[in-house]
Structure formats: structure tokens, C-alpha cells
Protein backbone atom coordinates (compact mmCIF):
# COMPACT_ATOMS: atom_id res chain seq x y z
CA UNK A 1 4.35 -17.12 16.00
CA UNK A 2 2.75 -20.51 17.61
CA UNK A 3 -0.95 -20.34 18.54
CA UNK A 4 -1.85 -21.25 21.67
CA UNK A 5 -3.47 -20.44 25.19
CA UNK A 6 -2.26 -19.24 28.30
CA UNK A 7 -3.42 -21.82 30.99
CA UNK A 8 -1.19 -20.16 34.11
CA UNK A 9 0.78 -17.46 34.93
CA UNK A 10 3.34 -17.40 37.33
CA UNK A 11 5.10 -14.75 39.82
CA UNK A 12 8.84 -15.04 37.91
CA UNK A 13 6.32 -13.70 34.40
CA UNK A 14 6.64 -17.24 32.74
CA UNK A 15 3.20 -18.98 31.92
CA UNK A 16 1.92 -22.68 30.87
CA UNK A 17 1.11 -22.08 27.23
CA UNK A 18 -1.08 -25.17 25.76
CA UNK A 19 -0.30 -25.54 21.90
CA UNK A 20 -2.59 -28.34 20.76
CA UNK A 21 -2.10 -31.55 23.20
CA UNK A 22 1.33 -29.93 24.55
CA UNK A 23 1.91 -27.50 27.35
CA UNK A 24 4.98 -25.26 27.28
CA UNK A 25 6.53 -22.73 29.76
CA UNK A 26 7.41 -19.33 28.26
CA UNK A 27 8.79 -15.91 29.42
CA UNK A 28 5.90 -13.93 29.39
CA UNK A 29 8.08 -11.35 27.62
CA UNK A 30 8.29 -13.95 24.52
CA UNK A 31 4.36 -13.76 24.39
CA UNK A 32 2.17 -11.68 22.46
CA UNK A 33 -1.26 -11.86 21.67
CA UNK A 34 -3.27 -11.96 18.72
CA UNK A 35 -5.43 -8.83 17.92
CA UNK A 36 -7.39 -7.98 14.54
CA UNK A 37 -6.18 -4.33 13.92
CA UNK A 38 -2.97 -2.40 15.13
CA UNK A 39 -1.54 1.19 14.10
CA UNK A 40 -3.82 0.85 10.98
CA UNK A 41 -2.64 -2.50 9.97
CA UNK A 42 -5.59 -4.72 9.95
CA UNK A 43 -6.36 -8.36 8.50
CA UNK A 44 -7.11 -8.31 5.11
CA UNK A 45 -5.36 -4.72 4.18
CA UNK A 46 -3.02 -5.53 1.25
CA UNK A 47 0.57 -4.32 1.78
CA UNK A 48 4.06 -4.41 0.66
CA UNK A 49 7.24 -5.06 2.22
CA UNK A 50 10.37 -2.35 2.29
CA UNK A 51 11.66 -5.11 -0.80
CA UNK A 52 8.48 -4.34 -2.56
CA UNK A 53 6.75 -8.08 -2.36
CA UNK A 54 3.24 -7.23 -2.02
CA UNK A 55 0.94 -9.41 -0.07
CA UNK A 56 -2.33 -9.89 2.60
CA UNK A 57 -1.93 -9.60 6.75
CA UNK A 58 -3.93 -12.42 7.54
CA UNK A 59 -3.11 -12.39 11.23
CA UNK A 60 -1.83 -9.32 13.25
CA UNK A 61 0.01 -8.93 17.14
CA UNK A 62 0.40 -6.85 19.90
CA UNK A 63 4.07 -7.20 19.69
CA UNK A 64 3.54 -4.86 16.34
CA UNK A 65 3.96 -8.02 13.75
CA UNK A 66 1.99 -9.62 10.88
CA UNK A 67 1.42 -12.76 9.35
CA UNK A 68 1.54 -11.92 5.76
CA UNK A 69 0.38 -14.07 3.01
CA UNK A 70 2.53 -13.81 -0.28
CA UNK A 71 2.56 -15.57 -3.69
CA UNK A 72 5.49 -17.79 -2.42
CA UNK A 73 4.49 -18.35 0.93
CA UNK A 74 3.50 -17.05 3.93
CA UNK A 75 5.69 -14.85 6.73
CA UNK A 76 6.09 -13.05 9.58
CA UNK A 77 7.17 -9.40 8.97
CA UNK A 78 7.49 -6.44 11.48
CA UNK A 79 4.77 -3.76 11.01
CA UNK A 80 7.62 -0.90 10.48
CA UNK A 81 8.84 -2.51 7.65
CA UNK A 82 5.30 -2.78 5.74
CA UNK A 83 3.58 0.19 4.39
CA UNK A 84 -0.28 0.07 3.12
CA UNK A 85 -1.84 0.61 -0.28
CA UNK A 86 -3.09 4.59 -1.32
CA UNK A 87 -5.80 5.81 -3.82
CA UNK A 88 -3.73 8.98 -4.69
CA UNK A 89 -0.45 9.84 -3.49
CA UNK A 90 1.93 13.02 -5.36
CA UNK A 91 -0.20 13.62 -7.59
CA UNK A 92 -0.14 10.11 -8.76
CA UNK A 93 -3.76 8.06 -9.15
CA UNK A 94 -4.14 4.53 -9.61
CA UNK A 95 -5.30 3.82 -13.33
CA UNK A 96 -3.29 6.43 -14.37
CA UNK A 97 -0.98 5.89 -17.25
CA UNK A 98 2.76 6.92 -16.40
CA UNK A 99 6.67 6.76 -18.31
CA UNK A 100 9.62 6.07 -16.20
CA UNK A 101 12.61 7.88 -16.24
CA UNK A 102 13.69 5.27 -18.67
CA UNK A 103 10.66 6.33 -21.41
CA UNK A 104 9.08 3.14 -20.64
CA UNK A 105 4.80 3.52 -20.37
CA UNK A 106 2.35 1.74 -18.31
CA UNK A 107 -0.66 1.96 -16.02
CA UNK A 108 -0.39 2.55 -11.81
CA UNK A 109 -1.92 -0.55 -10.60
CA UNK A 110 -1.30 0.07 -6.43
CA UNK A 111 0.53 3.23 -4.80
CA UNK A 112 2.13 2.84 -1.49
CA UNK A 113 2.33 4.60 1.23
CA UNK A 114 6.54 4.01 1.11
CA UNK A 115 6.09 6.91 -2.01
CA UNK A 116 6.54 3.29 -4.48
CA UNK A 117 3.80 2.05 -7.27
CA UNK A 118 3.47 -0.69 -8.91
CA UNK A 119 2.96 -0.23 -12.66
CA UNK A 120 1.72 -2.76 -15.71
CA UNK A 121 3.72 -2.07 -18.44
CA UNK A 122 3.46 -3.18 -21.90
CA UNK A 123 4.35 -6.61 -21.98
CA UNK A 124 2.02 -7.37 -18.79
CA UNK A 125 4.79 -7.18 -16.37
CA UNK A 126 4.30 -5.20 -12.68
CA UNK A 127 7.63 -3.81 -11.22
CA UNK A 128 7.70 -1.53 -8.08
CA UNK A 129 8.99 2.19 -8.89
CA UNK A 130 9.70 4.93 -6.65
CA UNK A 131 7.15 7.79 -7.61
CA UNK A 132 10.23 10.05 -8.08
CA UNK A 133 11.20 8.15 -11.31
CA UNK A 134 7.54 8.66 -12.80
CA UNK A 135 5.87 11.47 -15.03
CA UNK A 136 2.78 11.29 -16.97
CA UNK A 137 2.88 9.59 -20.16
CA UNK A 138 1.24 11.38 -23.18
CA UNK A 139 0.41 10.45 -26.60
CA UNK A 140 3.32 9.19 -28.93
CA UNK A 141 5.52 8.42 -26.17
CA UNK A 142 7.60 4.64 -25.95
């Protein structure tokens, strides 16, 4: 995903693409364009990935991928393999403290569309869990 702009366009769908001082022909079927929102993905929206890395579209395209900012980097990731961030989701509520199916406690920080939260446990950690594998934690519990 190059920036640039479409200076001509010809009859066999290639165009003259100017990326800074160099022009470039290109298969107009290579091309997408550059658009701020797309099937509810927009710039800014925090998501994560179907590995769980959660990060920030800051750029989104017609050809239904996102440039998505990450704590190692930043990438280009196709839309159906992102999900977005919920409120509520199950029953489950972010701020809401939860134990694993391995007795282990902490708080929902983010809930994901992809039926996945990310929890704080103990220690300070955040690990991605499927909401299948969490129950409400009460009193007493380790």
C-alpha cells in the first residue's frame, strides 16, 4: 500500500500513478483507493487481529484493507481478519472481574467482537481469552 495519485488512465485499465518524483504504470485492478470508513472499520477504531494483537487502523481502503498500527510496528491486514472492540458482549462487561477455566482472576479490559477479551490479571499481565473459558469471579476465589 504506496500512496500516490492517478495522473492518467488508459483504455487497456492501466494508469500513470505519480509516487513522490516517480511515475509508475499499474493495472488498474492493483489500485485501490484510500477512504476513511468501510463496513464499520474506521480510522482510529481500536481492533484486534484473528492472533489476538490488538492495535489502531490508521488508514483504511476500498479494496477492504487496513493499515494497522501495533506495538511492534505497523501492517497491512485484511478487514475479515480484524474484529472491533464491544462494551458488553455474553453477558460479559468491561471492568468486570472474571476466573478462567484455569481459577485464575482478573479484570476485562477490551471485549471483541471475535467472542475474545482481554483480561489484567494479577501480576499486571493482559492475555486474550475466548469468553467461553470465563465465569465470574467471586470472593475467596485464586
Amino acid at each position: 500500500h504506496e500512496r500516490g495519485v492517478i495522473e492518467l488512465i488508459f483504455a487497456d485499465e492501466t494508469a500513470v500513478v505519480r509516487m513522490g518524483r516517480d511515475a509508475f504504470t499499474w493495472p488498474l485492478n492493483r489500485l485501490s483507493h484510500e477512504i476513511t470508513s468501510i463496513d464499520g472499520y474506521t480510522i482510529g477504531m481500536e481492533v484486534v487481529t484473528d492472533r489476538h494483537d490488538t492495535g489502531v487502523i490508521v488508514e483504511v481502503f476500498s479494496d477492504r484493507t487496513a493499515v494497522v498500527r501495533f506495538q511492534n510496528g505497523t501492517y497491512v491486514w485484511p478487514l475479515n481478519r480484524l474484529s472491533r472492540g464491544v462494551r458488553e458482549l455474553d453477558g460479559f462487561k468491561v471492568g468486570q472481574s472474571v476466573a478462567t477455566d484455569r481459577r485464575d482472576t482478573g479484570v476485562i479490559v477490551e471485549i471483541f467482537a471475535d467472542r475474545t477479551a482481554n483480561v489484567r490479571f494479577r501480576g499486571g499481565e493482559i492475555y486474550n481469552w475466548p469468553l467461553n473459558r470465563l465465569g465470574p469471579a467471586f470472593y475467596g476465589q485464586r
